[in-house]
Protein backbone atom coordinates (compact mmCIF):
# COMPACT_ATOMS: atom_id res chain seq x y z
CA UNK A 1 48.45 75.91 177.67
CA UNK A 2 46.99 77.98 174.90
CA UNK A 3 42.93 77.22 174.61
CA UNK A 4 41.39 75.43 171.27
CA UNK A 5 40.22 78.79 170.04
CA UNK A 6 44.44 80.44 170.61
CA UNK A 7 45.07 76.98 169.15
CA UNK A 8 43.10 77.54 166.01
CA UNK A 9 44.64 81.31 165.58
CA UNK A 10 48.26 80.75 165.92
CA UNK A 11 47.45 77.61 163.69
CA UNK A 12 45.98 80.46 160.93
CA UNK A 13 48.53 82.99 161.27
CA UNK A 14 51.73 80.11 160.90
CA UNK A 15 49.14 78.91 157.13
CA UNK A 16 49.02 82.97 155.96
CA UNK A 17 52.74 83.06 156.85
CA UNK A 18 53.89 80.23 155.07
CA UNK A 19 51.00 81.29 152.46
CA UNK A 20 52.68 84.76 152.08
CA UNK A 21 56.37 83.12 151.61
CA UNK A 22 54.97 80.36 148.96
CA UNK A 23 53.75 83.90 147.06
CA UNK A 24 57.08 85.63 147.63
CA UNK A 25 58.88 82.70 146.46
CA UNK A 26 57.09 82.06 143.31
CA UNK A 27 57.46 85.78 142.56
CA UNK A 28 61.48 85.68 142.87
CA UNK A 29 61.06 82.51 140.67
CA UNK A 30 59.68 84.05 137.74
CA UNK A 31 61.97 87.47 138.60
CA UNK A 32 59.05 90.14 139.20
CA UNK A 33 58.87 92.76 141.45
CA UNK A 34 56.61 93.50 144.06
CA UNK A 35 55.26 96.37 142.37
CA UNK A 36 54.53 94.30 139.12
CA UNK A 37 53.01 92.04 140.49
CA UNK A 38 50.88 93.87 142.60
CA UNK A 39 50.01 96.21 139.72
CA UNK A 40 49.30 92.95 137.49
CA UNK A 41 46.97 91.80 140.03
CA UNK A 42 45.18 94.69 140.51
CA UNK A 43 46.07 95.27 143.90
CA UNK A 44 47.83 98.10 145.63
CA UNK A 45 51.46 97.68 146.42
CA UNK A 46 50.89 97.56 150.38
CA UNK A 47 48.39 95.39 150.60
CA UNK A 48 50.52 93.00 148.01
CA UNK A 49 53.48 93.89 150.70
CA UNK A 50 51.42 92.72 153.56
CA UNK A 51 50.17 89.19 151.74
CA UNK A 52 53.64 88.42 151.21
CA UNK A 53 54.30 89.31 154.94
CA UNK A 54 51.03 86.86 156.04
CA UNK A 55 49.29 90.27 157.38
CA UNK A 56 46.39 92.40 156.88
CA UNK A 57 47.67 95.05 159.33
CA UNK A 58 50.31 94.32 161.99
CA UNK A 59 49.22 91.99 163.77
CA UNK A 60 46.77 90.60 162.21
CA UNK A 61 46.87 87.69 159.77
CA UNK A 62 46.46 87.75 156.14
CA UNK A 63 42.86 86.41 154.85
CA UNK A 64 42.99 87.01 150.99
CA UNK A 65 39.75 86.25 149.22
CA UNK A 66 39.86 84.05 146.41
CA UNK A 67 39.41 86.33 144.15
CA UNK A 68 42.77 88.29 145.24
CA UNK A 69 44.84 84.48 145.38
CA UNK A 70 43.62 83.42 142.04
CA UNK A 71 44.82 86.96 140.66
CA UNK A 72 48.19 86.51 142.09
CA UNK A 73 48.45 83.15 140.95
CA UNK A 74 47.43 84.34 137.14
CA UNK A 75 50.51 86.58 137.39
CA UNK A 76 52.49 84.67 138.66
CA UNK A 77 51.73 81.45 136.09
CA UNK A 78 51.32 79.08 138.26
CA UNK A 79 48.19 77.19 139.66
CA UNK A 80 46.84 78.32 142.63
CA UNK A 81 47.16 75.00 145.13
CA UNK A 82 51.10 76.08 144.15
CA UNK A 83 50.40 78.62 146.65
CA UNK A 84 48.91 77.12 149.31
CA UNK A 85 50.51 75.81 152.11
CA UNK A 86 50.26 71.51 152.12
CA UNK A 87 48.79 71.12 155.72
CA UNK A 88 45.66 73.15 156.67
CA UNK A 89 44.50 74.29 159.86
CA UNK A 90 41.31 73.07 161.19
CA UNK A 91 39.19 76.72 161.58
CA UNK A 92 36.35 74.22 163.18
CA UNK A 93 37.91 74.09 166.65
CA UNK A 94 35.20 76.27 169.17
């Protein structure tokens, strides 16, 4: 049985996977590339690769700032609760 702390990490890395596809899907929706939309957003085209993956380096879950999310979501047009996934996990568990 996985402890509360494992508990609260697989918990984050399923929200910045499902985080990452909610990005990749509202970027096929509106028919950009990766590249654009990285460029748009002002970030570089790997570390746009990786958000969309739910990573910061293999292995490691995405943690975008707000800053980065609210860019992407500007590009995209949409608002940026669009991206987020509906169910949060609780990051309080010690």
């Amino acid at each position: 049985m996985p402890s509360r702390a494992n508990a609260a990490d697989e918990a984050w890395e399923r929200y910045a996977r499902e985080l990452g596809q909610n990005i990749q899907r509202e970027r096929a929706r509106v028919g950009y590339s990766q590249d654009r939309v990285a460029y748009e957003s002002n970030l570089s085209r790997y570390t746009y690769q990786k958000l969309e993956k739910g990573e910061s380096r293999p292995g490691s879950p995405a943690n975008p700032t707000v800053k980065t999310l609210l860019a992407v979501a500007q590009v995209l047009d949409v608002q940026i609760t669009d991206l987020l996934p509906p169910s949060t996990p609780d990051l309080t568990i010690r």
